[in-house]
PDB file of N, CA and C in Angstrom:
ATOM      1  N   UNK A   1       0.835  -1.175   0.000  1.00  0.00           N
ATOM      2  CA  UNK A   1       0.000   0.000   0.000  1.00  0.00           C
ATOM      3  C   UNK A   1       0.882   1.241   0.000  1.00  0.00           C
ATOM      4  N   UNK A   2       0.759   1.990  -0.805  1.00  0.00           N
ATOM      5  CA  UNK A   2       1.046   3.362  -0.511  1.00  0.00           C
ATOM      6  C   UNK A   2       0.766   4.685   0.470  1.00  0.00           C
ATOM      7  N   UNK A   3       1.453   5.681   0.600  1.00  0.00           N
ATOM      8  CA  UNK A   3       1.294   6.350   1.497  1.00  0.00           C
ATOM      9  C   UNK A   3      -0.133   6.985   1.241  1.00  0.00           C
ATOM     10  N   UNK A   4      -0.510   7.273  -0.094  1.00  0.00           N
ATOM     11  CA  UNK A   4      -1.812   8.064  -0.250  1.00  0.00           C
ATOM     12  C   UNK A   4      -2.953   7.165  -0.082  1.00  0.00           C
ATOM     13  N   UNK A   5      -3.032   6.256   0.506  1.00  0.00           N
ATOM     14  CA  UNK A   5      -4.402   4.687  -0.260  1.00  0.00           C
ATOM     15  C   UNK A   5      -4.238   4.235   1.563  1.00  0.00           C
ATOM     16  N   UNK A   6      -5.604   4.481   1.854  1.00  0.00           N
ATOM     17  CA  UNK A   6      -5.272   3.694   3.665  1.00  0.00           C
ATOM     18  C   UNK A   6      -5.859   2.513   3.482  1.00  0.00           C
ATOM     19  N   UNK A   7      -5.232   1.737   4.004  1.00  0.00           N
ATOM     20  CA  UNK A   7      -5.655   0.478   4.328  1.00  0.00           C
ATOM     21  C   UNK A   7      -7.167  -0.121   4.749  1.00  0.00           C
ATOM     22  N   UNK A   8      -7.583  -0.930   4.352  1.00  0.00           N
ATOM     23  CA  UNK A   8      -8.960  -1.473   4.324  1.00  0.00           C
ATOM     24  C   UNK A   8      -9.123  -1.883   5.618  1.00  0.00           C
ATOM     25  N   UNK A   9     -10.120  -1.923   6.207  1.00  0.00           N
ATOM     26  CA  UNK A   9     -10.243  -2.118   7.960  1.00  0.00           C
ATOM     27  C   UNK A   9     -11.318  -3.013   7.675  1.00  0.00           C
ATOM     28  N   UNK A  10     -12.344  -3.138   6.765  1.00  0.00           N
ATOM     29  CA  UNK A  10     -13.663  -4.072   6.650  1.00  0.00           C
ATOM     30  C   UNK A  10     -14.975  -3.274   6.732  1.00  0.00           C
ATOM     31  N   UNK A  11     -15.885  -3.468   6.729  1.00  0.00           N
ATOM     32  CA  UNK A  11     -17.404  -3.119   6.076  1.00  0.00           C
ATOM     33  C   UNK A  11     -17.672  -2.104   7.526  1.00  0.00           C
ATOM     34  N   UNK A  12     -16.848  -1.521   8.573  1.00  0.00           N
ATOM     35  CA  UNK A  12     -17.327  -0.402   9.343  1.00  0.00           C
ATOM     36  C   UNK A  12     -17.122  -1.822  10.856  1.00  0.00           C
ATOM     37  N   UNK A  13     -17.772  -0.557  11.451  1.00  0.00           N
ATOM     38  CA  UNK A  13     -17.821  -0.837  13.306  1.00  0.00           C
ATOM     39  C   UNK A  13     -19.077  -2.068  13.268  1.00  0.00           C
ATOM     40  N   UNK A  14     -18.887  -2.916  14.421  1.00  0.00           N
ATOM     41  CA  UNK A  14     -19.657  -3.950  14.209  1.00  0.00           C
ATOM     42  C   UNK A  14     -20.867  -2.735  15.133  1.00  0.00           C
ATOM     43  N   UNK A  15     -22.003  -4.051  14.801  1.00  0.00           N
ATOM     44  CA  UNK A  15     -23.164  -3.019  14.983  1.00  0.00           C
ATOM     45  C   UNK A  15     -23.356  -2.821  16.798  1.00  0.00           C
ATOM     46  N   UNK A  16     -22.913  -3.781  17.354  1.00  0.00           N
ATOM     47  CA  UNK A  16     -22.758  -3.610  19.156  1.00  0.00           C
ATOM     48  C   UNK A  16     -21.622  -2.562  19.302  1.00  0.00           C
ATOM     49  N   UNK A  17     -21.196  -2.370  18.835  1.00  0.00           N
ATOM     50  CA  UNK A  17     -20.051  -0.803  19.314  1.00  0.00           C
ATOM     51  C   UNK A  17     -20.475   0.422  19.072  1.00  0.00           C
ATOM     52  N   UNK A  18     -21.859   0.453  18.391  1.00  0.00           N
ATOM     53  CA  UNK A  18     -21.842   1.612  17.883  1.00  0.00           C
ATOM     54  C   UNK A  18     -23.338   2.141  19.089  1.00  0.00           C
ATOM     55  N   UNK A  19     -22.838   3.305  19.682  1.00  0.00           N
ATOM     56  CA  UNK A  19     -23.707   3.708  20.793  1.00  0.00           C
ATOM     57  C   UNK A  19     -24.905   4.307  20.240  1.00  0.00           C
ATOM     58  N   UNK A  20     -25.846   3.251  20.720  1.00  0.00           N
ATOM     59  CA  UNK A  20     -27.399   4.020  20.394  1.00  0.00           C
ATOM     60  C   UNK A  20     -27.790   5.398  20.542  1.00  0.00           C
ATOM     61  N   UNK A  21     -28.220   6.020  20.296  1.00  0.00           N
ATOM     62  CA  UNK A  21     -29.256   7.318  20.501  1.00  0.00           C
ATOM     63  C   UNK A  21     -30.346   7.306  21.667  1.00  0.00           C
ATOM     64  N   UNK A  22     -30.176   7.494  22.849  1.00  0.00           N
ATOM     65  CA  UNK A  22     -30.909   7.571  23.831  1.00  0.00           C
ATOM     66  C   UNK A  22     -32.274   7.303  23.387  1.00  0.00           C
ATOM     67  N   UNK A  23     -32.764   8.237  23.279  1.00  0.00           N
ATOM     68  CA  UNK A  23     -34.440   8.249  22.709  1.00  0.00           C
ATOM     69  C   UNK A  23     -34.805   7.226  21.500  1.00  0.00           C
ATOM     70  N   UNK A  24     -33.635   6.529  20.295  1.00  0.00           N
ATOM     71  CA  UNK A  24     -34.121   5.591  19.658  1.00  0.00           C
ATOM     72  C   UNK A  24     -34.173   4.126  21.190  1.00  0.00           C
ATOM     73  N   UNK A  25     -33.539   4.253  21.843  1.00  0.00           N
ATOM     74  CA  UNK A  25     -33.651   2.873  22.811  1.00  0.00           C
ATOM     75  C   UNK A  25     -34.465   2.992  23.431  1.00  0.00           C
ATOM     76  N   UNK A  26     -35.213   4.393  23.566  1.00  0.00           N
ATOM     77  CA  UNK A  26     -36.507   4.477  24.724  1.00  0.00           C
ATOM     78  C   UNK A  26     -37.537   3.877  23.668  1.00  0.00           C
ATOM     79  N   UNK A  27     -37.770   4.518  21.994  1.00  0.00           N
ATOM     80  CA  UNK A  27     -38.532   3.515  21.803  1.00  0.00           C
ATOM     81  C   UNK A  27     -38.826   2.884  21.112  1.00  0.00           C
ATOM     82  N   UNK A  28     -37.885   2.118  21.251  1.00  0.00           N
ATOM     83  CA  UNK A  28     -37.210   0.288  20.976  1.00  0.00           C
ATOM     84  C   UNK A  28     -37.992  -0.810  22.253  1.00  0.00           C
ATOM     85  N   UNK A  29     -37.896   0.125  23.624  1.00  0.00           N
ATOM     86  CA  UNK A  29     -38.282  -0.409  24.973  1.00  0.00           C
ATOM     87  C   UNK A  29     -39.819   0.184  24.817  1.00  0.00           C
ATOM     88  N   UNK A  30     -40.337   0.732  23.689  1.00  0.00           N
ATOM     89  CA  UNK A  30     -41.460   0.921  23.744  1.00  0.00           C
ATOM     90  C   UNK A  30     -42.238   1.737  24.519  1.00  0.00           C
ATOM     91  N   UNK A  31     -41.361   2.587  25.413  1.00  0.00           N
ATOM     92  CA  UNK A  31     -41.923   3.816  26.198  1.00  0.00           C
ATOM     93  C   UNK A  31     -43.072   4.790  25.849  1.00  0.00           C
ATOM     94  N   UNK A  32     -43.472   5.127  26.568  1.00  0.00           N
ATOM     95  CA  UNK A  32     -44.425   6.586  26.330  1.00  0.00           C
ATOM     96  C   UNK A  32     -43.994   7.709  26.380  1.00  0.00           C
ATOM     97  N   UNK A  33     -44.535   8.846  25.755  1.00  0.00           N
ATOM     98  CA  UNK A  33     -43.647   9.859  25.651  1.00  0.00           C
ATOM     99  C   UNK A  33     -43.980   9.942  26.979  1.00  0.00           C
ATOM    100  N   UNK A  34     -44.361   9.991  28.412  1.00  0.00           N
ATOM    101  CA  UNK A  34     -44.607  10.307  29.996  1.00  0.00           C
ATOM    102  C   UNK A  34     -43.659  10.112  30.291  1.00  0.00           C
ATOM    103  N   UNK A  35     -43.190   8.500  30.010  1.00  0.00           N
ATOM    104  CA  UNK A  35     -42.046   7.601  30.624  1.00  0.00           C
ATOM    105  C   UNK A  35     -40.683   7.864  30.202  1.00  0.00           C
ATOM    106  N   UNK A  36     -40.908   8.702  28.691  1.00  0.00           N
ATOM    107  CA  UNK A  36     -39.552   9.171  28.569  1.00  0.00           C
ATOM    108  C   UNK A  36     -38.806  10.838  29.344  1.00  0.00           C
ATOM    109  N   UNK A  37     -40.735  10.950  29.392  1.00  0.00           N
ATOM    110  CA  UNK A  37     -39.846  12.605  29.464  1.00  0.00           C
ATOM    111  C   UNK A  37     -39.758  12.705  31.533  1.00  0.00           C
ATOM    112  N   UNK A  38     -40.418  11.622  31.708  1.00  0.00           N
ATOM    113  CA  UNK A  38     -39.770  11.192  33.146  1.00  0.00           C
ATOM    114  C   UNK A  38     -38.826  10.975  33.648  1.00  0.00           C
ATOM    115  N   UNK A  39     -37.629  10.516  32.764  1.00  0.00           N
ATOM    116  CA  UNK A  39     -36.488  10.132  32.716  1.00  0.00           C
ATOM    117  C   UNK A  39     -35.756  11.257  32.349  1.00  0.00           C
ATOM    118  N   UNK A  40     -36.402  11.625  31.705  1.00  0.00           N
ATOM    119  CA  UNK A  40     -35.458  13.105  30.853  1.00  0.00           C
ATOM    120  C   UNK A  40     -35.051  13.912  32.242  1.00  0.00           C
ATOM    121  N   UNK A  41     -36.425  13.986  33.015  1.00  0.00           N
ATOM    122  CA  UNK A  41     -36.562  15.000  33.918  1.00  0.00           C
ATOM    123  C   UNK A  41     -35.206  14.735  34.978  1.00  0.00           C
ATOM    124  N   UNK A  42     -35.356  13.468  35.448  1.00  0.00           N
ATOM    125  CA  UNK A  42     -34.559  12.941  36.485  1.00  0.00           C
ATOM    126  C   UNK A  42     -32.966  13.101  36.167  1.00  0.00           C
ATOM    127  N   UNK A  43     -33.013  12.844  34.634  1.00  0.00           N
ATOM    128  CA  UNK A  43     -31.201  13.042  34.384  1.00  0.00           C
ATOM    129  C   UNK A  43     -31.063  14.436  34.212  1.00  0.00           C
ATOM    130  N   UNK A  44     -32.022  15.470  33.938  1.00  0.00           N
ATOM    131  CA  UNK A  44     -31.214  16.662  33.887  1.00  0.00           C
ATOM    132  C   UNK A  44     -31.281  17.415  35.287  1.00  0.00           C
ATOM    133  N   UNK A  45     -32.197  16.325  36.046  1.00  0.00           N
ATOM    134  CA  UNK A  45     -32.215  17.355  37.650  1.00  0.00           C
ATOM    135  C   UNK A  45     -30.705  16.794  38.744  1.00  0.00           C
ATOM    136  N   UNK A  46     -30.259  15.562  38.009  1.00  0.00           N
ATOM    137  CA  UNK A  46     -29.061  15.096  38.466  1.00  0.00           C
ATOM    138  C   UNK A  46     -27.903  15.780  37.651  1.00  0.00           C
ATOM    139  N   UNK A  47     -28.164  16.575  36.817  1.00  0.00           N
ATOM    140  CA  UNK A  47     -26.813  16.325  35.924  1.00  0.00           C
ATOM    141  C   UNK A  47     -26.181  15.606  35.271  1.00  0.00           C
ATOM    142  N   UNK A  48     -26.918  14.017  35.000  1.00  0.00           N
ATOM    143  CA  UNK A  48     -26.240  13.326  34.467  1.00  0.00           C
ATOM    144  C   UNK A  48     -26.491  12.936  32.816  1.00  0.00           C
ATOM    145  N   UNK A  49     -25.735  12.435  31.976  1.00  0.00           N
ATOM    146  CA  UNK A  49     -26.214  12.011  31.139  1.00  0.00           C
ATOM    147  C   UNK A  49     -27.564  11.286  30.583  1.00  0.00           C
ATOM    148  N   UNK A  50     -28.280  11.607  29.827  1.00  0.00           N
ATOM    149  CA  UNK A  50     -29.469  11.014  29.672  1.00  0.00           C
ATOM    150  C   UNK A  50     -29.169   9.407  28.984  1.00  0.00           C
ATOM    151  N   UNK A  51     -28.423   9.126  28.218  1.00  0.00           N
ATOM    152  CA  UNK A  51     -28.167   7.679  27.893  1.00  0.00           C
ATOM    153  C   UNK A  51     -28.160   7.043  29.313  1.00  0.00           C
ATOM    154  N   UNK A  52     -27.184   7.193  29.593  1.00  0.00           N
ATOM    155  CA  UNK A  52     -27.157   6.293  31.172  1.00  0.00           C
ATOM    156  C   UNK A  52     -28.533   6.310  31.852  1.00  0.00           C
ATOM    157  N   UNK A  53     -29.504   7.418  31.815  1.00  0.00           N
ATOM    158  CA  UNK A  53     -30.644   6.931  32.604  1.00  0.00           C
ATOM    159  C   UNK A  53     -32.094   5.868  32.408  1.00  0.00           C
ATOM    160  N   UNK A  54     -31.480   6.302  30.674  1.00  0.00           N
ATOM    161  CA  UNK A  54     -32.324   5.407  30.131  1.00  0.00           C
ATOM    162  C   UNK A  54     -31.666   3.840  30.093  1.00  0.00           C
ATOM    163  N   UNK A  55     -30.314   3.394  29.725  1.00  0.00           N
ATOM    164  CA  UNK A  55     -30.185   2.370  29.960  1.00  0.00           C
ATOM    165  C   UNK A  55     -30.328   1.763  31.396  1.00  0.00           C
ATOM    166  N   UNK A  56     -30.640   2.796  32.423  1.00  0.00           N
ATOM    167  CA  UNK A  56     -30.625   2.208  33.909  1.00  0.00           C
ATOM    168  C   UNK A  56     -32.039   2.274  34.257  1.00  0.00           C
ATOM    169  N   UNK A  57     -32.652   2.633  33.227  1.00  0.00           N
ATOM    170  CA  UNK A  57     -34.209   2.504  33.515  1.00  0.00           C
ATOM    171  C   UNK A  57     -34.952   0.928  32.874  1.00  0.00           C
ATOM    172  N   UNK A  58     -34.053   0.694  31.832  1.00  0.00           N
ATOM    173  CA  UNK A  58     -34.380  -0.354  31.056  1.00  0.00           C
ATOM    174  C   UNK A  58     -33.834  -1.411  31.901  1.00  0.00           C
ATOM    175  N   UNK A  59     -32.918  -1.697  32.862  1.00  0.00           N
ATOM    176  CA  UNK A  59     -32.531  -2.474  33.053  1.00  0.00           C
ATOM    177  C   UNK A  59     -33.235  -2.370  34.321  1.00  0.00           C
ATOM    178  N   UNK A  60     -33.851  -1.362  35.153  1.00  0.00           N
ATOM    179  CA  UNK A  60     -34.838  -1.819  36.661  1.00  0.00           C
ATOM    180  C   UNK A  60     -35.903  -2.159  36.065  1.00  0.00           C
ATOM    181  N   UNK A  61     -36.236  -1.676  34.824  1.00  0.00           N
ATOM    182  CA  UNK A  61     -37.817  -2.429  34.215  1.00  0.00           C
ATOM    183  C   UNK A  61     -37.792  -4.181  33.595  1.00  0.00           C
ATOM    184  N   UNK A  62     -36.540  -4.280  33.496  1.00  0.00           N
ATOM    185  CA  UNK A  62     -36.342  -5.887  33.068  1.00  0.00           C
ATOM    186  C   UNK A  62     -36.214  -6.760  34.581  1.00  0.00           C
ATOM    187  N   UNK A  63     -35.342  -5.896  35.261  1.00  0.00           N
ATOM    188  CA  UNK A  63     -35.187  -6.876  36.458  1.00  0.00           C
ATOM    189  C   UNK A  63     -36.667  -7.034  37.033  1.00  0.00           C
ATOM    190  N   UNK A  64     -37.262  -5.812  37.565  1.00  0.00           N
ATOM    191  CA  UNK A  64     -39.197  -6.175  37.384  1.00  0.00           C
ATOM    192  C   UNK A  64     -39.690  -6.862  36.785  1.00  0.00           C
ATOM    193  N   UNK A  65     -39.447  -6.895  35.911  1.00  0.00           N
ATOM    194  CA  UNK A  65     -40.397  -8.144  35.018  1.00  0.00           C
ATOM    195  C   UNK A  65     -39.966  -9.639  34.980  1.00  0.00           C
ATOM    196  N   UNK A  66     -38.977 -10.217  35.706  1.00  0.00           N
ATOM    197  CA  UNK A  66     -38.346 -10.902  36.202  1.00  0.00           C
ATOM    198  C   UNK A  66     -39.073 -11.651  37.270  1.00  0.00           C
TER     199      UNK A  66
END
């Protein structure tokens, strides 16, 4: 290979590495807009990221249903 031609890596990032979009996973989990913007509320009154609240919401609603 030459300096101008980069090297082939394969067809992209496998599809588990590539970080969802908060709100497409809320509804994927099939939420309501209530249940999302419930969540919304809670991560911006913490400061925290909204991905993380939604994946930590999805995962106390699975362990419930358990």
């Amino acid at each position: 290979m030459t300096d101008e031609t980069p090297a082939k890596r394969g067809p992209g990032k496998p599809l588990g590495s590539i970080k969802a979009d908060a709100r497409r996973v809320a509804i994927k989990l099939r939420w309501k807009e209530s249940e999302i913007a419930a969540v919304k509320a809670a991560a911006e009154a913490a400061g925290e990221d909204l991905s993380h609240y939604i994946r930590q919401a999805a995962l106390d609603r699975a362990a419930a249903l358990k």
